[in-house]
Protein backbone atom coordinates (compact mmCIF):
# COMPACT_ATOMS: atom_id res chain seq x y z
CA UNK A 1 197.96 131.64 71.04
CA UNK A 2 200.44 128.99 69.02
CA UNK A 3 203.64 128.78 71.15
CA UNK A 4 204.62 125.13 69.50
CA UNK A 5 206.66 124.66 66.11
CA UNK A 6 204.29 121.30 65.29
CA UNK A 7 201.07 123.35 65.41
CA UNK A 8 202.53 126.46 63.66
CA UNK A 9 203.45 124.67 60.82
CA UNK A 10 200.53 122.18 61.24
CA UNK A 11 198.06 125.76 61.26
CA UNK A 12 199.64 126.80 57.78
CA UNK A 13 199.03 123.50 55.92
CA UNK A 14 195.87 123.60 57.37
CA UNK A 15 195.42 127.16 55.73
CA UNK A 16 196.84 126.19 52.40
CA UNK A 17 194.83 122.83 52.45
CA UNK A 18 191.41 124.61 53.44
CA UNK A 19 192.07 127.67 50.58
CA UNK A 20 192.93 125.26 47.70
CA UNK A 21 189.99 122.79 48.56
CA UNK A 22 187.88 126.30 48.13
CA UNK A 23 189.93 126.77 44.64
CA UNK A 24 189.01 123.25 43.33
CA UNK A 25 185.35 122.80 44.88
CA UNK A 26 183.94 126.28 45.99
CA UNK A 27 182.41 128.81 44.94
CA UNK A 28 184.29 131.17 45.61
CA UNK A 29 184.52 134.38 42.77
CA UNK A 30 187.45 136.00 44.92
CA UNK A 31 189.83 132.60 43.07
CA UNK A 32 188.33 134.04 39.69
CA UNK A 33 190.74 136.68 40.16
CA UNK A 34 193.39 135.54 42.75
CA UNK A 35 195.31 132.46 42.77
CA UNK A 36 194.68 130.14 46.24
CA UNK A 37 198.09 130.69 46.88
CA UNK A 38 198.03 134.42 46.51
CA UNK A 39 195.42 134.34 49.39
CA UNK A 40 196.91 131.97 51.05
CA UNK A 41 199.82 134.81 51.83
CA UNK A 42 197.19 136.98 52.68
CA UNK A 43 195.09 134.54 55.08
CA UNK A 44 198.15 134.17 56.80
CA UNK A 45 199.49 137.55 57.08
CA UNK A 46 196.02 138.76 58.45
CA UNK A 47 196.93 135.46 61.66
CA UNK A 48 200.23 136.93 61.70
CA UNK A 49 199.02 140.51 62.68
CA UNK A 50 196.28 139.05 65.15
CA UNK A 51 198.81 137.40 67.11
CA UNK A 52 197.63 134.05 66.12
CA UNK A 53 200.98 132.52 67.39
CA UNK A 54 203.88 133.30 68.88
CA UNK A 55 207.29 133.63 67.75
CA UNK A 56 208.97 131.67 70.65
CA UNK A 57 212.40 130.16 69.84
CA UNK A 58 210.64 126.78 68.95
CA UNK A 59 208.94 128.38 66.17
CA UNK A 60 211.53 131.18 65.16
CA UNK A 61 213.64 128.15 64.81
CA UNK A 62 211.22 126.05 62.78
CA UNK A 63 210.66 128.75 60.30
CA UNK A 64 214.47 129.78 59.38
CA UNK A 65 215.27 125.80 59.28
CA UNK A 66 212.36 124.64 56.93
CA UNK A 67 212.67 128.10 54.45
CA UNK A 68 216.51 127.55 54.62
CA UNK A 69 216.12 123.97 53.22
CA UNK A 70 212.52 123.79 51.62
CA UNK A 71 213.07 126.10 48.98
CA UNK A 72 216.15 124.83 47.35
CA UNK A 73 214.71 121.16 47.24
CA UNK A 74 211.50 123.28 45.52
CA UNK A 75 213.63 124.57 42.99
CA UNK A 76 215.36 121.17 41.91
CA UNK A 77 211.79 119.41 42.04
CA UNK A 78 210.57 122.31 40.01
CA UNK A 79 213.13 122.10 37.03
CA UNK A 80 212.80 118.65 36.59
CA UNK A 81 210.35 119.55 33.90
CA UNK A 82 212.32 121.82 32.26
CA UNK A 83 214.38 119.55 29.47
CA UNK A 84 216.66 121.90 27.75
CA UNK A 85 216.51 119.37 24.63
CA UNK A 86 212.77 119.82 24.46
CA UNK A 87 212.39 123.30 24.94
CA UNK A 88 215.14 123.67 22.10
CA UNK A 89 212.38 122.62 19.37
CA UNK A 90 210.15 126.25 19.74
CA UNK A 91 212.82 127.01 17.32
CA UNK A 92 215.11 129.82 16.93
CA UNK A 93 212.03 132.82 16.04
CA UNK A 94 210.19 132.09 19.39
CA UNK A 95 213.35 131.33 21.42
CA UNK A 96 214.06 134.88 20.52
CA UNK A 97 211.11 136.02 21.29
CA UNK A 98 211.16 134.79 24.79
CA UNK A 99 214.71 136.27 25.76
CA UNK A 100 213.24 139.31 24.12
CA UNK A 101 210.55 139.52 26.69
CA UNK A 102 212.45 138.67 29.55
CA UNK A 103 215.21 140.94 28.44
CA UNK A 104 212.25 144.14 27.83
CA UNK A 105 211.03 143.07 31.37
CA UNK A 106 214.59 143.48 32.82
CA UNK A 107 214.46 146.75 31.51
CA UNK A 108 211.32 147.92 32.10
CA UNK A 109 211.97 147.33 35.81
CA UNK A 110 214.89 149.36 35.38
CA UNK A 111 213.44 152.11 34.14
CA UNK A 112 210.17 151.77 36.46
CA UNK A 113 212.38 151.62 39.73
CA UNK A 114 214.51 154.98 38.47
CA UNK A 115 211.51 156.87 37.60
CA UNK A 116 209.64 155.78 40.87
CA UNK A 117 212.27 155.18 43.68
CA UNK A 118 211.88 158.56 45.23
CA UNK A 119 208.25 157.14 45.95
CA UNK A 120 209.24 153.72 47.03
CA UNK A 121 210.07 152.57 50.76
CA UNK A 122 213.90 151.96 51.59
CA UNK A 123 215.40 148.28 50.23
CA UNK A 124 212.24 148.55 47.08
CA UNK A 125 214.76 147.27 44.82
CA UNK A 126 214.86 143.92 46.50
CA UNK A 127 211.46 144.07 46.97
CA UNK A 128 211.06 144.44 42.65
CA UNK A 129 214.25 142.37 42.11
CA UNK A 130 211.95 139.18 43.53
CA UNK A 131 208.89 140.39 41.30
CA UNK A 132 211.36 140.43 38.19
CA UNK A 133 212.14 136.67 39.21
CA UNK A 134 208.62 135.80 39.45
CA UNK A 135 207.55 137.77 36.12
CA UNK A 136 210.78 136.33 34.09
CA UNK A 137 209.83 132.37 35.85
CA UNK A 138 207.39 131.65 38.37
CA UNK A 139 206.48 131.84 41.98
CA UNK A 140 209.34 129.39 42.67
CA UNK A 141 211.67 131.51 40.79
CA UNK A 142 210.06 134.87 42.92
CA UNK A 143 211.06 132.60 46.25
CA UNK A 144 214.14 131.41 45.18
CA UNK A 145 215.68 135.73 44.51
CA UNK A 146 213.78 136.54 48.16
CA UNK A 147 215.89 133.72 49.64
CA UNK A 148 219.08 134.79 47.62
CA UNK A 149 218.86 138.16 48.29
CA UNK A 150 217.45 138.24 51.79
CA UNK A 151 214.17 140.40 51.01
CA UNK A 152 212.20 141.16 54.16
CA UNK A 153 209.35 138.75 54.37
CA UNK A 154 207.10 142.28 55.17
CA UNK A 155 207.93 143.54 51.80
CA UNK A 156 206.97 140.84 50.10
CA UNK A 157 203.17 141.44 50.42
CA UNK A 158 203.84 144.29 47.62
CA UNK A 159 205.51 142.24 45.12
CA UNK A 160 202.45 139.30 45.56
CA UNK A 161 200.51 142.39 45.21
CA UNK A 162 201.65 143.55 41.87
CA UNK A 163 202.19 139.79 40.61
CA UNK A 164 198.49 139.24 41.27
CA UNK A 165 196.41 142.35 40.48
CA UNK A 166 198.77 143.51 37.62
CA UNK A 167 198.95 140.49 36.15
CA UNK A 168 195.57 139.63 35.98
CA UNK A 169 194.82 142.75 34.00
CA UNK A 170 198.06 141.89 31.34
CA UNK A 171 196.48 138.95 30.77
CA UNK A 172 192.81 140.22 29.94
CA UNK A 173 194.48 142.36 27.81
CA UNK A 174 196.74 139.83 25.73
CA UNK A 175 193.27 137.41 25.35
CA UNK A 176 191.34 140.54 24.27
CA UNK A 177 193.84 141.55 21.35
CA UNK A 178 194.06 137.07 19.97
CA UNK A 179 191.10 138.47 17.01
CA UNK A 180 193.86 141.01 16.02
CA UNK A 181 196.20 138.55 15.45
CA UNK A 182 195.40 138.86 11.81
CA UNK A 183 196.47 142.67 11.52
CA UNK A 184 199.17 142.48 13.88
CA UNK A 185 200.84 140.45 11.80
CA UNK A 186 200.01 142.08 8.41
CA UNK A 187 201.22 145.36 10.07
CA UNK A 188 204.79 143.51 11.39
CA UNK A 189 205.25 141.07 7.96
CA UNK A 190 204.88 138.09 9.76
CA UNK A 191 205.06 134.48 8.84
CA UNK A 192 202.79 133.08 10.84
CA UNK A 193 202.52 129.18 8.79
CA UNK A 194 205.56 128.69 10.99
CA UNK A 195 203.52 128.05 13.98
CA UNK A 196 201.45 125.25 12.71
CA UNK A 197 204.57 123.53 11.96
CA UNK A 198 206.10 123.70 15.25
CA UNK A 199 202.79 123.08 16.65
CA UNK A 200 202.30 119.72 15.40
CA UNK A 201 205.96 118.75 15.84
CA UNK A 202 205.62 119.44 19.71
CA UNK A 203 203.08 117.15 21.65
CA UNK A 204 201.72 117.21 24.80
CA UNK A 205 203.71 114.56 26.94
CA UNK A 206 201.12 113.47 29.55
CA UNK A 207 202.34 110.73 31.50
CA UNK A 208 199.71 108.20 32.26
CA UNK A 209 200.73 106.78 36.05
CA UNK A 210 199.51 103.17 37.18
CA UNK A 211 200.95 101.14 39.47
CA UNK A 212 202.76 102.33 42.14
CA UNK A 213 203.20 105.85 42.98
CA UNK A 214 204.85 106.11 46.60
CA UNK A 215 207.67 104.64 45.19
CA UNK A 216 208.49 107.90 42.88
CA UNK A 217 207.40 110.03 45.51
CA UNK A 218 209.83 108.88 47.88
CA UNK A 219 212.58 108.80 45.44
CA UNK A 220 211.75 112.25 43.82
CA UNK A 221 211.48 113.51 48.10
CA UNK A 222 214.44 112.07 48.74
CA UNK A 223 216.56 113.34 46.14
CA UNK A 224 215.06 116.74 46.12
CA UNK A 225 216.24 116.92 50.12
CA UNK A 226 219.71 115.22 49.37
CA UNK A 227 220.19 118.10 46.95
CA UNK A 228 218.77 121.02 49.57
CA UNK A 229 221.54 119.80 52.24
CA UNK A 230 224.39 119.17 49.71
CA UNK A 231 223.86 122.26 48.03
CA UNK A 232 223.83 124.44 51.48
CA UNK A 233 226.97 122.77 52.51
CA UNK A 234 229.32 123.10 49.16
CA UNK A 235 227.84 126.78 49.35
CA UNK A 236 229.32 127.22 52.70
CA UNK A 237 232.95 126.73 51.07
CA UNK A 238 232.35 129.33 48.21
CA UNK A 239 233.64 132.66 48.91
CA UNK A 240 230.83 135.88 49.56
CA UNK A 241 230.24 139.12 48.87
CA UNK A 242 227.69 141.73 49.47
CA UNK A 243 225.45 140.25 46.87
CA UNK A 244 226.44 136.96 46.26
CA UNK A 245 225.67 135.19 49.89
CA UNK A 246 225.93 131.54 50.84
CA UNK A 247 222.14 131.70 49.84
CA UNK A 248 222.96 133.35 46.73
CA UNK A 249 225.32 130.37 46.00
CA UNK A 250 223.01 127.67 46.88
CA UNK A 251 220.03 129.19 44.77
CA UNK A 252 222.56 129.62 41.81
CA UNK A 253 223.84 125.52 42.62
CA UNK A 254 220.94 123.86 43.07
CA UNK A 255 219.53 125.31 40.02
CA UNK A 256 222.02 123.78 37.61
CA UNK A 257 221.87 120.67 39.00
CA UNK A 258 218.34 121.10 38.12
CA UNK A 259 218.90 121.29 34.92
CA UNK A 260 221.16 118.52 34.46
CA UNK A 261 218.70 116.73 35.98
CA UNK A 262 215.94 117.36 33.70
CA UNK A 263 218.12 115.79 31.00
CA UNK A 264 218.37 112.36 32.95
CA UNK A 265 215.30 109.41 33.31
CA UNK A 266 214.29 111.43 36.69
CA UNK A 267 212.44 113.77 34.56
CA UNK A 268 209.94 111.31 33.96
CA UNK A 269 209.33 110.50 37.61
CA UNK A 270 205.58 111.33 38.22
CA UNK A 271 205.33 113.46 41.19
CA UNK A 272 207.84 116.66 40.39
CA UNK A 273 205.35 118.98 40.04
CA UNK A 274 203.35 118.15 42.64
CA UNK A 275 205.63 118.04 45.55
CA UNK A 276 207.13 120.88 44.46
CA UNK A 277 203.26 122.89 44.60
CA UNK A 278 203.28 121.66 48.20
CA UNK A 279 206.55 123.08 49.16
CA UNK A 280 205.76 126.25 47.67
CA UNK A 281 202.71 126.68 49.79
CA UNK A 282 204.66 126.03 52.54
CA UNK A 283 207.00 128.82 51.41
CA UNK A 284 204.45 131.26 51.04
CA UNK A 285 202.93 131.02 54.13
CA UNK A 286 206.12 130.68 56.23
CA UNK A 287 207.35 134.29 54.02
CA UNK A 288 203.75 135.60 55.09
CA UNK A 289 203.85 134.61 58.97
CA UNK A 290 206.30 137.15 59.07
CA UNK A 291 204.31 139.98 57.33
CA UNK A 292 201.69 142.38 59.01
CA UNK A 293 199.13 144.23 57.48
CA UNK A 294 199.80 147.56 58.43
CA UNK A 295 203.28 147.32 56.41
CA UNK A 296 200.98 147.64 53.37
CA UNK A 297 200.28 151.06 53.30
CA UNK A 298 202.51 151.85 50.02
CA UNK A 299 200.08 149.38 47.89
CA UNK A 300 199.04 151.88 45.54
CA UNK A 301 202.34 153.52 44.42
CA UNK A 302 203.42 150.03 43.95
CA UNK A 303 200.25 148.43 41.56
CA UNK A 304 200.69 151.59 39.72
CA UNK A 305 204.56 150.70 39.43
CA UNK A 306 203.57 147.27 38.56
CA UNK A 307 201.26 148.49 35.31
CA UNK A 308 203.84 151.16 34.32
CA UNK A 309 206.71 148.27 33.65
CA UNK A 310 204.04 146.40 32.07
CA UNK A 311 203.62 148.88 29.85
CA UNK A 312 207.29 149.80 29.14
CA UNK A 313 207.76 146.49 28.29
CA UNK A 314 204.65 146.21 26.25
CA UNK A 315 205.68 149.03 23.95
CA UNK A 316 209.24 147.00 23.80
CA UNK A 317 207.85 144.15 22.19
CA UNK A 318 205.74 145.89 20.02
CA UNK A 319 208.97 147.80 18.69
CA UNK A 320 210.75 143.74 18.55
CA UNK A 321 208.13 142.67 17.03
CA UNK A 322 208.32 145.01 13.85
CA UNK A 323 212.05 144.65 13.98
CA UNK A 324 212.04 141.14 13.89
CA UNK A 325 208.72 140.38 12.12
CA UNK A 326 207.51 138.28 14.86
CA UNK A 327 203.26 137.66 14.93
CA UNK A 328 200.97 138.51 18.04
CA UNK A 329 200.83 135.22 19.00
CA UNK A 330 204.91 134.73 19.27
CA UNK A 331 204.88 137.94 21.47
CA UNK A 332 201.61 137.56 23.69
CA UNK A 333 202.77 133.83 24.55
CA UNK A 334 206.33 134.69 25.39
CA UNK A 335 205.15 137.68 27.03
CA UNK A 336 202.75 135.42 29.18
CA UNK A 337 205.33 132.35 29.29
CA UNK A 338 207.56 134.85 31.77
CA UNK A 339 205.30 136.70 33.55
CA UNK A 340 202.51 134.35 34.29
CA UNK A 341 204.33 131.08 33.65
CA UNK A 342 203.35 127.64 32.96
CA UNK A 343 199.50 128.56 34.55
CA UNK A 344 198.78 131.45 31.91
CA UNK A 345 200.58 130.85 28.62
CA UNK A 346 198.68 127.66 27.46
CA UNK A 347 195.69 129.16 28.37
CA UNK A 348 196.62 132.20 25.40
CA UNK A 349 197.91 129.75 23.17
CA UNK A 350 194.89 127.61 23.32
CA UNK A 351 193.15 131.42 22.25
CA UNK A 352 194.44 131.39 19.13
CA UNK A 353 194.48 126.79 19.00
CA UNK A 354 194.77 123.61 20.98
CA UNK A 355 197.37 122.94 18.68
CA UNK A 356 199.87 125.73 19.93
CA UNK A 357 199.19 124.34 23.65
CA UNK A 358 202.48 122.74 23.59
CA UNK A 359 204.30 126.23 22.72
CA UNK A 360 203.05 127.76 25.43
CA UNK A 361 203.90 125.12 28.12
CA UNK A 362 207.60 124.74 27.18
CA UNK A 363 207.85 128.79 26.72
CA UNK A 364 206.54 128.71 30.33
CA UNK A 365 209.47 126.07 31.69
CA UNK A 366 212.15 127.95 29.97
CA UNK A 367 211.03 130.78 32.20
CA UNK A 368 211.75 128.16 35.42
CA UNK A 369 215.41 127.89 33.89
CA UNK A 370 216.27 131.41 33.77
CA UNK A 371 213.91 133.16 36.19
CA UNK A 372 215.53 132.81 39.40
CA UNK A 373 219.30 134.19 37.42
CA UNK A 374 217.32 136.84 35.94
CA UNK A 375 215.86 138.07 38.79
CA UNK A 376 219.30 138.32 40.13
CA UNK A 377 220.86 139.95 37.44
CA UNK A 378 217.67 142.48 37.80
CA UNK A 379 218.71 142.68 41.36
CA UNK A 380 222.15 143.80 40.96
CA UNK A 381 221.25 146.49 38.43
CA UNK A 382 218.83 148.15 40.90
CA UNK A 383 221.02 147.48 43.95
CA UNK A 384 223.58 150.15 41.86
CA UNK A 385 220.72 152.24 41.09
CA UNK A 386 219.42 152.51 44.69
CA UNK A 387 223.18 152.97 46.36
CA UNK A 388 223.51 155.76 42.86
């Protein structure tokens, strides 16, 4: 049994290391339909429940001082991508489009948590306000609301539930409607010669690195860290409430300096994204070394949850769609851009052409921007509900 903090934390990167070697270079069908990290939370809570290590005070300490200041350098690294100025040339149609699927997704979790609460366990809502994050952003963004509103690390084996098995589905279905694009859009009165316009305007920016790279690492490390501590202190000063905590202030901070950020020459640092991917397995698997198997018993009332507020807000942007004359491709892609983020969307726009990769890829880090404050915002509204 694990008694030290070193070989605690050194047993999860092990973990994360071994199950995303088996991503890239196995075999394995079970990453066909679950992302590494996905497992990776499930590897770990299976350790957790063996007794695998102990939670002394070494390692109880460990665990609340890395997720305390991990996951607010994660989020800084993670918006560095995500230049406002750049993601302003989708255009005003597909800019709508987005906000109207995160907005239908807000809702839809509304209106799935009030029809199934009676059949939910106590504290659900912050439970689906971190799914709503992770369906309106990203993982980071699902983090960033469990951190902000202090979700259980138990519960959140049902939200990576319905973020991984629901969404898998949504997406088979979005790819298996692309060779109805055609109707869809005679049905709605589309103009879809719009999107090879902004298609060619936008380009892939793929940085070519030579040279040195610790350099950018270190920098990119260093600031991300600088940014963790500062932020945690100057939330200290700001005054609390029930909802908004000091963590709730630091999540909220460090995300607009994010932002500004992304508008300065430390955008183009190589190394954002991946230092960012590390700390988020390291998130993961510290939220799942709390968890234990037996607290999954609910699972079913939950996936069905899950597929019900996909479908609420499926028949939403259907409606926006007509309303607004927007195509299939505008609507799957911003659907896809929120809910499975900057791993899913390209892969729909490249359905329909390589030349609408782009699209998809800044739809997805818009989602990064307003994710986490969404999820919040979700939060609050079900908070009401619950207390109602």
């Amino acid at each position: 049994m694990i008694t030290q903090a070193y070989a605690f934390v050194a047993l999860l990167f092990a973990v994360a290391a071994i199950l995303k070697f088996l991503d890239v270079y196995g075999r394995w069908k079970i990453f066909q339909y679950l992302p590494a990290i996905v497992v990776l939370y499930f590897v770990v809570m299976l350790l957790s429940t063996f007794g695998v290590w102990q939670q002394t005070p070494e390692i109880n300490q460990a665990y609340k001082s890395l997720k305390l200041h991990i996951l607010p350098a994660m989020i800084f690294l993670m918006l560095l991508n995500a230049d406002l100025r750049k993601i302003r040339q989708l255009g005003g149609r597909m800019l709508m489009a987005f906000f109207a699927a995160s907005i239908s997704i807000g809702i839809a979790f509304v209106v799935g948590f009030t029809l199934f609460q009676s059949f939910l366990l106590p504290g659900a809502w912050k439970t689906l306000a971190a799914l709503s994050g992770s369906w309106m952003g990203g993982m980071g963004n699902m983090a960033a609301v469990q951190m902000a509103l202090d979700v259980p690390d138990s519960s959140m084996g049902y939200t990576l539930l319905i973020d991984s098995i629901d969404y898998a589905l949504w997406v088979m279905l979005l790819l298996a409607l692309v060779p109805y694009a055609k109707k869809f859009a005679d049905w709605t009165g589309a103009d879809t010669s719009v999107l090879d316009e902004v298609g060619s305007k936008l380009s892939s920016e793929s940085q070519v690195h030579k040279g040195d790279l610790t350099t950018p690492l270190l920098l990119l490390l260093a600031s991300s860290l600088v940014v963790s501590i500062v932020s945690i202190n100057i939330a200290g000063l700001l005054p609390t409430s029930a909802f908004f905590t000091q963590t709730t202030w630091t999540v909220l901070i460090v995300t607009v300096v994010g932002v500004l950020a992304a508008m300065t020459p430390m955008s183009k640092l190589f190394g954002a994204t991946e230092l960012s991917t590390l700390m988020l397995y390291l998130i993961i698997a510290l939220i799942a070394s709390r968890a234990d198997i037996a607290e999954l018993a609910a699972a079913p009332t939950y996936i069905l949850l899950g597929l019900v507020i996909l479908a609420l807000h499926g028949v939403m942007m259907v409606v926006f769609a007509k309303l607004f004359k927007f195509d299939l491709f505008t609507c799957g892609v911003a659907s896809l851009a929120n809910i499975g983020g900057v791993a899913s969307a390209p892969i729909l726009a490249a359905a329909y052409s390589r030349a609408l990769i782009p699209i998809g890829v800044l739809m997805a880090l818009l989602g990064y921007v307003i994710g986490t404050g969404g999820g919040l915002i979700v939060g609050k509204i079900l908070s009401v509900i619950a207390i109602g």
